[in-house]
N, C-alpha and C. Protein backbone atom coordinates (compact mmCIF):
# COMPACT_ATOMS: atom_id res chain seq x y z
N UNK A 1 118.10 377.98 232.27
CA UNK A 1 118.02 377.17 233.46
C UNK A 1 119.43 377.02 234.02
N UNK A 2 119.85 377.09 235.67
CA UNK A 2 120.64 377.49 235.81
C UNK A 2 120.58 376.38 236.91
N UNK A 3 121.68 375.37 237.00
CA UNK A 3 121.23 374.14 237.59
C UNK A 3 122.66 373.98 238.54
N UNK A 4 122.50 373.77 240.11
CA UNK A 4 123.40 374.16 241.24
C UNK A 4 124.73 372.82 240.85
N UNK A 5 124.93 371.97 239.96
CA UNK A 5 125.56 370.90 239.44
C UNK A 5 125.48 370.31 238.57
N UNK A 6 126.67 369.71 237.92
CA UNK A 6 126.39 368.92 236.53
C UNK A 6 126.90 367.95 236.99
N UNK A 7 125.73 366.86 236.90
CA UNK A 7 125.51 365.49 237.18
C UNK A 7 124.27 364.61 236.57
N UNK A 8 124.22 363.49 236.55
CA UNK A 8 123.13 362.64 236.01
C UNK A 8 122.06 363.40 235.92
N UNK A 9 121.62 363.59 237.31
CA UNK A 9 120.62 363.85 237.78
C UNK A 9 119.95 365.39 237.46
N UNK A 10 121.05 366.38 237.43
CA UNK A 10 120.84 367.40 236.86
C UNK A 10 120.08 367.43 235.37
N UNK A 11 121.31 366.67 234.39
CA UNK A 11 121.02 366.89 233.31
C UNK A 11 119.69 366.18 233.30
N UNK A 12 118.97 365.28 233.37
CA UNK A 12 117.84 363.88 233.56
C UNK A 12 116.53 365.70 233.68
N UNK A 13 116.89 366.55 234.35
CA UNK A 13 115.87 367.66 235.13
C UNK A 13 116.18 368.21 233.91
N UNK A 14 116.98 368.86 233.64
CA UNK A 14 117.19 370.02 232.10
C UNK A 14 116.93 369.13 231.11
N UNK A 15 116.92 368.26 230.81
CA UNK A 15 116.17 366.98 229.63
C UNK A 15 114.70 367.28 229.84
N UNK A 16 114.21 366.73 231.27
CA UNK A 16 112.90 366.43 231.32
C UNK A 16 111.89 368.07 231.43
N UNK A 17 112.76 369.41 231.56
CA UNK A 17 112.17 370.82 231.38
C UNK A 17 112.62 371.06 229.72
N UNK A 18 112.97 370.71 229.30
CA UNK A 18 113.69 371.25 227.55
C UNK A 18 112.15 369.78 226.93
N UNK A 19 112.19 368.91 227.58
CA UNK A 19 111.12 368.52 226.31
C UNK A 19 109.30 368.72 226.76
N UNK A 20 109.55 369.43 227.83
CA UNK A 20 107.87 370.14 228.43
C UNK A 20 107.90 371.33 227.79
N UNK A 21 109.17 371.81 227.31
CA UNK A 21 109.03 373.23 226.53
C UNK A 21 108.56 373.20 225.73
N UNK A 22 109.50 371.78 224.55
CA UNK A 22 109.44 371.93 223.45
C UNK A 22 108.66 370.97 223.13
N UNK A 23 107.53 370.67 223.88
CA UNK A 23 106.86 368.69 223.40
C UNK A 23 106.08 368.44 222.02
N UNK A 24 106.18 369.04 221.48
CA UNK A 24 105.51 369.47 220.24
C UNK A 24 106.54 368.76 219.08
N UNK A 25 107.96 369.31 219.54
CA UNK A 25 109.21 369.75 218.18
C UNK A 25 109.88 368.09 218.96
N UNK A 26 110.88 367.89 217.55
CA UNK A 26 111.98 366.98 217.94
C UNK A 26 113.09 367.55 218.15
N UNK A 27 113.59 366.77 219.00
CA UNK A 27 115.32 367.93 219.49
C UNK A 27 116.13 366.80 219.44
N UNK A 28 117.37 367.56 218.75
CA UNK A 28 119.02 366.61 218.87
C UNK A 28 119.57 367.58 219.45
N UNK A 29 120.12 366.74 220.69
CA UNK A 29 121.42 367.60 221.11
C UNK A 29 122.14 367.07 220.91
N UNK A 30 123.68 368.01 220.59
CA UNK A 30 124.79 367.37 220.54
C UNK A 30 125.67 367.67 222.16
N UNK A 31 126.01 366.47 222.57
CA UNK A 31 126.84 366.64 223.34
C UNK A 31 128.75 366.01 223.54
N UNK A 32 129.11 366.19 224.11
CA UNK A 32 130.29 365.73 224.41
C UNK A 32 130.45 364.71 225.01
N UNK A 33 131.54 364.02 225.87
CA UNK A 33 132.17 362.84 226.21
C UNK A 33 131.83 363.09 227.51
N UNK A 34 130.96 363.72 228.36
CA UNK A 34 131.15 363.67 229.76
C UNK A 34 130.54 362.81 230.38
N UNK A 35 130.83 362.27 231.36
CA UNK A 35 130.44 361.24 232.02
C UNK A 35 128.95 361.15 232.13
N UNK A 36 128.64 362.49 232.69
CA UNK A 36 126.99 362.05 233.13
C UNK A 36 126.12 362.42 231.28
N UNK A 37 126.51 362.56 230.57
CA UNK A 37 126.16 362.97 228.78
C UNK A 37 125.71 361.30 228.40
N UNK A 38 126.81 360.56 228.86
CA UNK A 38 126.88 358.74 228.58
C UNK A 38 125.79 357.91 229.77
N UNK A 39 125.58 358.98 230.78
CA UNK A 39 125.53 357.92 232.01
C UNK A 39 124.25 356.43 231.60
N UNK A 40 123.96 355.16 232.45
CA UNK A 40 123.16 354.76 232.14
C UNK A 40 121.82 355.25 232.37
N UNK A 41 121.83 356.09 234.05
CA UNK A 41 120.77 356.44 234.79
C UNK A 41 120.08 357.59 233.86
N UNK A 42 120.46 358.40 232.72
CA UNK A 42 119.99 358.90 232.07
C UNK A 42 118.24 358.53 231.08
N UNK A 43 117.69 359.82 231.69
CA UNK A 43 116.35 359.48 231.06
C UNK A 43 116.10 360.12 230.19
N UNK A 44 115.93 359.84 228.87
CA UNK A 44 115.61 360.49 227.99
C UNK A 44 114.30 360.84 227.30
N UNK A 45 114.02 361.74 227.28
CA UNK A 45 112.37 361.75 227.22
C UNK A 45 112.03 361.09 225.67
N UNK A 46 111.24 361.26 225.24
CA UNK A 46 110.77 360.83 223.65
C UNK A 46 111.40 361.47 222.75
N UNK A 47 110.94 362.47 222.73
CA UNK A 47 110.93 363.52 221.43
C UNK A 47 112.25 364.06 221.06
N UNK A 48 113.76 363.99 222.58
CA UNK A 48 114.85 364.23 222.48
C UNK A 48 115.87 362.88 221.97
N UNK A 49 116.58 363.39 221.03
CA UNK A 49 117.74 362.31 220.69
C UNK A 49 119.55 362.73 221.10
N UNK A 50 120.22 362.15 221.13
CA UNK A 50 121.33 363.03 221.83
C UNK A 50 122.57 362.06 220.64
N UNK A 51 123.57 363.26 219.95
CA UNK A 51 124.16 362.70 219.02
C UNK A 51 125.66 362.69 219.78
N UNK A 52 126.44 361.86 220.07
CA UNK A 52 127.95 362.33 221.29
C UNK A 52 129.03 362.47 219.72
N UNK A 53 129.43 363.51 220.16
CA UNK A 53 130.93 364.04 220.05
C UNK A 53 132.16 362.91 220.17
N UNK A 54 132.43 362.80 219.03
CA UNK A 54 133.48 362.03 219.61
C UNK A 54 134.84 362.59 220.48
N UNK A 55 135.88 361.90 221.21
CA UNK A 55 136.57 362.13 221.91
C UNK A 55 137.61 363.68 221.74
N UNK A 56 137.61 364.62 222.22
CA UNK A 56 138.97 366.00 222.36
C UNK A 56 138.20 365.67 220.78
N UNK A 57 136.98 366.91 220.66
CA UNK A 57 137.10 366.88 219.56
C UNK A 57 136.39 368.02 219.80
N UNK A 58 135.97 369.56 220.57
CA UNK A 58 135.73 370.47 220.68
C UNK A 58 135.06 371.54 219.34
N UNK A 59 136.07 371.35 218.66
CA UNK A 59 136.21 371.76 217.09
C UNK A 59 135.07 371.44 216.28
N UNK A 60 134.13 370.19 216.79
CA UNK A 60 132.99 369.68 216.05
C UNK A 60 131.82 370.22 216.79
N UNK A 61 131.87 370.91 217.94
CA UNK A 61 130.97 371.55 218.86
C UNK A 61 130.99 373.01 218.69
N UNK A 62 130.17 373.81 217.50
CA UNK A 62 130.30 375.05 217.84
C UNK A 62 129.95 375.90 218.87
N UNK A 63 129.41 375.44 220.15
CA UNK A 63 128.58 376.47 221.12
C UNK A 63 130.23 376.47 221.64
N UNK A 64 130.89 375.72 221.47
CA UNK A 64 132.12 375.67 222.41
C UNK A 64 133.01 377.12 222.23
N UNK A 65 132.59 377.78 221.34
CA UNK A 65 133.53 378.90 220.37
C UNK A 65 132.22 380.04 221.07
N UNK A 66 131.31 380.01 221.32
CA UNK A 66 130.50 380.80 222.35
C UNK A 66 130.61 380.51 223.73
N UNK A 67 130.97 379.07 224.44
CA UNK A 67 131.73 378.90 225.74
C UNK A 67 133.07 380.07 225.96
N UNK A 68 133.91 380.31 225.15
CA UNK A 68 135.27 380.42 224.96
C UNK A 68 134.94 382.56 225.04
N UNK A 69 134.10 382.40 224.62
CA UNK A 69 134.09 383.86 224.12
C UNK A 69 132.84 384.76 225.61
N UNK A 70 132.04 383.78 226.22
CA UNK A 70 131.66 383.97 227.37
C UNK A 70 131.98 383.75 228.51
N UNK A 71 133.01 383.13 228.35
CA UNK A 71 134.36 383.09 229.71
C UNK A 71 135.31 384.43 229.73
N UNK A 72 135.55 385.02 228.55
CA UNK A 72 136.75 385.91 228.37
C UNK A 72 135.61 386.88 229.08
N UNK A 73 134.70 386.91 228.87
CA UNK A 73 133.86 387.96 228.98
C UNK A 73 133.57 387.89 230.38
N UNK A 74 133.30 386.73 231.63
CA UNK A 74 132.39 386.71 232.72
C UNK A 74 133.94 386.85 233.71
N UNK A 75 134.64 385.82 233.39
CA UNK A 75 135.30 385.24 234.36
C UNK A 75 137.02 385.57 234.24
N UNK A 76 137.91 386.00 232.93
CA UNK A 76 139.24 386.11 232.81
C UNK A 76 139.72 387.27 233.39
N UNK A 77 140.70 387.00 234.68
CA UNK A 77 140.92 388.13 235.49
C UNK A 77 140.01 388.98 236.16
N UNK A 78 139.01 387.75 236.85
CA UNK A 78 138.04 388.36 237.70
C UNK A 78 137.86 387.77 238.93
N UNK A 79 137.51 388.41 240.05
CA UNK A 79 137.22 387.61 241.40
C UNK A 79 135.59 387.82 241.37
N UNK A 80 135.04 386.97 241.70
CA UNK A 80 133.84 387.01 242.40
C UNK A 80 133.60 386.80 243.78
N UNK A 81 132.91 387.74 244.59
CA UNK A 81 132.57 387.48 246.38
C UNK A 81 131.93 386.04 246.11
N UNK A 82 131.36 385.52 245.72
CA UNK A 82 130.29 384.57 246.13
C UNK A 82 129.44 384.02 244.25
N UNK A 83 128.90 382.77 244.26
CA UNK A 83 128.61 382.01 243.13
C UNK A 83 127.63 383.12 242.38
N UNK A 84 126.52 383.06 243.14
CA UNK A 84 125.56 383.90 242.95
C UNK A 84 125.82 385.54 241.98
N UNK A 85 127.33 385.82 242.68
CA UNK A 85 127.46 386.97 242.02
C UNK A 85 128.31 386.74 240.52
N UNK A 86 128.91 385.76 240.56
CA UNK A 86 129.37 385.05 239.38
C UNK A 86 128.02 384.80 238.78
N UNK A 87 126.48 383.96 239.20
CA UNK A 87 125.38 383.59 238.25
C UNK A 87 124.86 384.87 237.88
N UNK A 88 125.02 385.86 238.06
CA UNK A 88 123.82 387.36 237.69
C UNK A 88 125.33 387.58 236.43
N UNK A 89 126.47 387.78 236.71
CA UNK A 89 127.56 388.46 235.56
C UNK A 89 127.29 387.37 234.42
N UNK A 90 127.67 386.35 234.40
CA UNK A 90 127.26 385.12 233.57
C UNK A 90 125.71 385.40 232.52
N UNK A 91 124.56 385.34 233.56
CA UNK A 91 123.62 385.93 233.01
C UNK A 91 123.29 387.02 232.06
N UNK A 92 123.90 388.20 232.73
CA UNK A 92 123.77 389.55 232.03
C UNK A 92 124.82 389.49 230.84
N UNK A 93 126.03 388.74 230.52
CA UNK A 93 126.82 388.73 229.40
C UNK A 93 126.01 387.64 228.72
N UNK A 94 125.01 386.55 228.76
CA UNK A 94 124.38 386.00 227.78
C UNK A 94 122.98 387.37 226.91
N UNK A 95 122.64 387.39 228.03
CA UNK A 95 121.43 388.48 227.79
C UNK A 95 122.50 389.54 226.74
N UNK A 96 123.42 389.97 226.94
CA UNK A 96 123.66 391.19 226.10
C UNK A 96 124.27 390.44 224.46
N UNK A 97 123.91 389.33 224.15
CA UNK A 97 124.65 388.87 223.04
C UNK A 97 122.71 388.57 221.84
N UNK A 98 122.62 388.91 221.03
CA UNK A 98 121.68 388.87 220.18
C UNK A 98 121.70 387.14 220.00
N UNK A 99 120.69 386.90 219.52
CA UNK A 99 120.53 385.64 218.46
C UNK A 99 121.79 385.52 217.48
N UNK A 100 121.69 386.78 216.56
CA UNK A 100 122.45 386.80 215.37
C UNK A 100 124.39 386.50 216.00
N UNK A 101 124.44 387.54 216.65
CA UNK A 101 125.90 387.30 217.27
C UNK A 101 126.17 385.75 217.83
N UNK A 102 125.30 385.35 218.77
CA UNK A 102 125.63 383.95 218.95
C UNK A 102 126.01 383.15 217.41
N UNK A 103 124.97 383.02 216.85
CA UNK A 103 124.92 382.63 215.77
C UNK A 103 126.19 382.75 215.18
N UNK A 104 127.07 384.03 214.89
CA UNK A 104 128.33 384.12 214.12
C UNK A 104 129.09 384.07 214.90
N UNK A 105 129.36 383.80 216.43
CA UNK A 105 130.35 382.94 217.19
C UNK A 105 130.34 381.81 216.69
N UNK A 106 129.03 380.97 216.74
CA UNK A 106 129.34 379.36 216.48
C UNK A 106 129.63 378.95 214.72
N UNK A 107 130.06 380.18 214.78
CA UNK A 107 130.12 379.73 212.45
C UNK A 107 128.87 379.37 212.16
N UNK A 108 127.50 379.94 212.78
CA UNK A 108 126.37 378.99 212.02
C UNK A 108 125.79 380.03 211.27
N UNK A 109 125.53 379.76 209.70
CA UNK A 109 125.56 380.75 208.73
C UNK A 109 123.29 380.76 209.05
């Protein structure tokens, strides 16, 4: 899901599509310190719990070590004409990474 802003309101929409996916399963996400992660206006559905990161602490977030390694890949020393053509490169470098590879980016054995 590929959402035009990260804001309350955004995340409140990727919350409320992640637990129509999964309404069955319980989900923890872990997130970080960002403003709209804390906000009050945040709705959290049932079945999701959200564990925060404490402060510049990156190091406790492994997707962050798959952030790091899909930037070098989409965006370092690149121009894009337009967003759109940045969202399809973005896309196609997630699509070309397996389960397993993600997996041994984030150290998860």
């Amino acid at each position: 899901m590929i959402l035009p802003n990260v804001n309350t309101d955004m995340l409140n929409l990727y919350l409320q599509e992640m637990s129509r996916q999964f309404a069955d399963d319980k989900i923890s996400l872990v997130m970080d310190g960002a403003g709209w992660h804390r906000s009050r206006q945040l709705n959290l559905p049932a079945n999701i719990s959200i564990i925060h990161l404490p402060p510049y602490s990156p190091e406790l977030n492994p997707v962050e070590r798959f952030w790091q390694q899909l930037k070098r890949i989409t965006i370092r020393n690149k121009i894009y004409d337009s967003i759109d053509e940045l969202e399809v490169a973005v896309c196609a470098a997630i699509h070309d990474f397996t389960p397993e590879q993600i997996a041994q980016i984030c150290g998860i054995n």
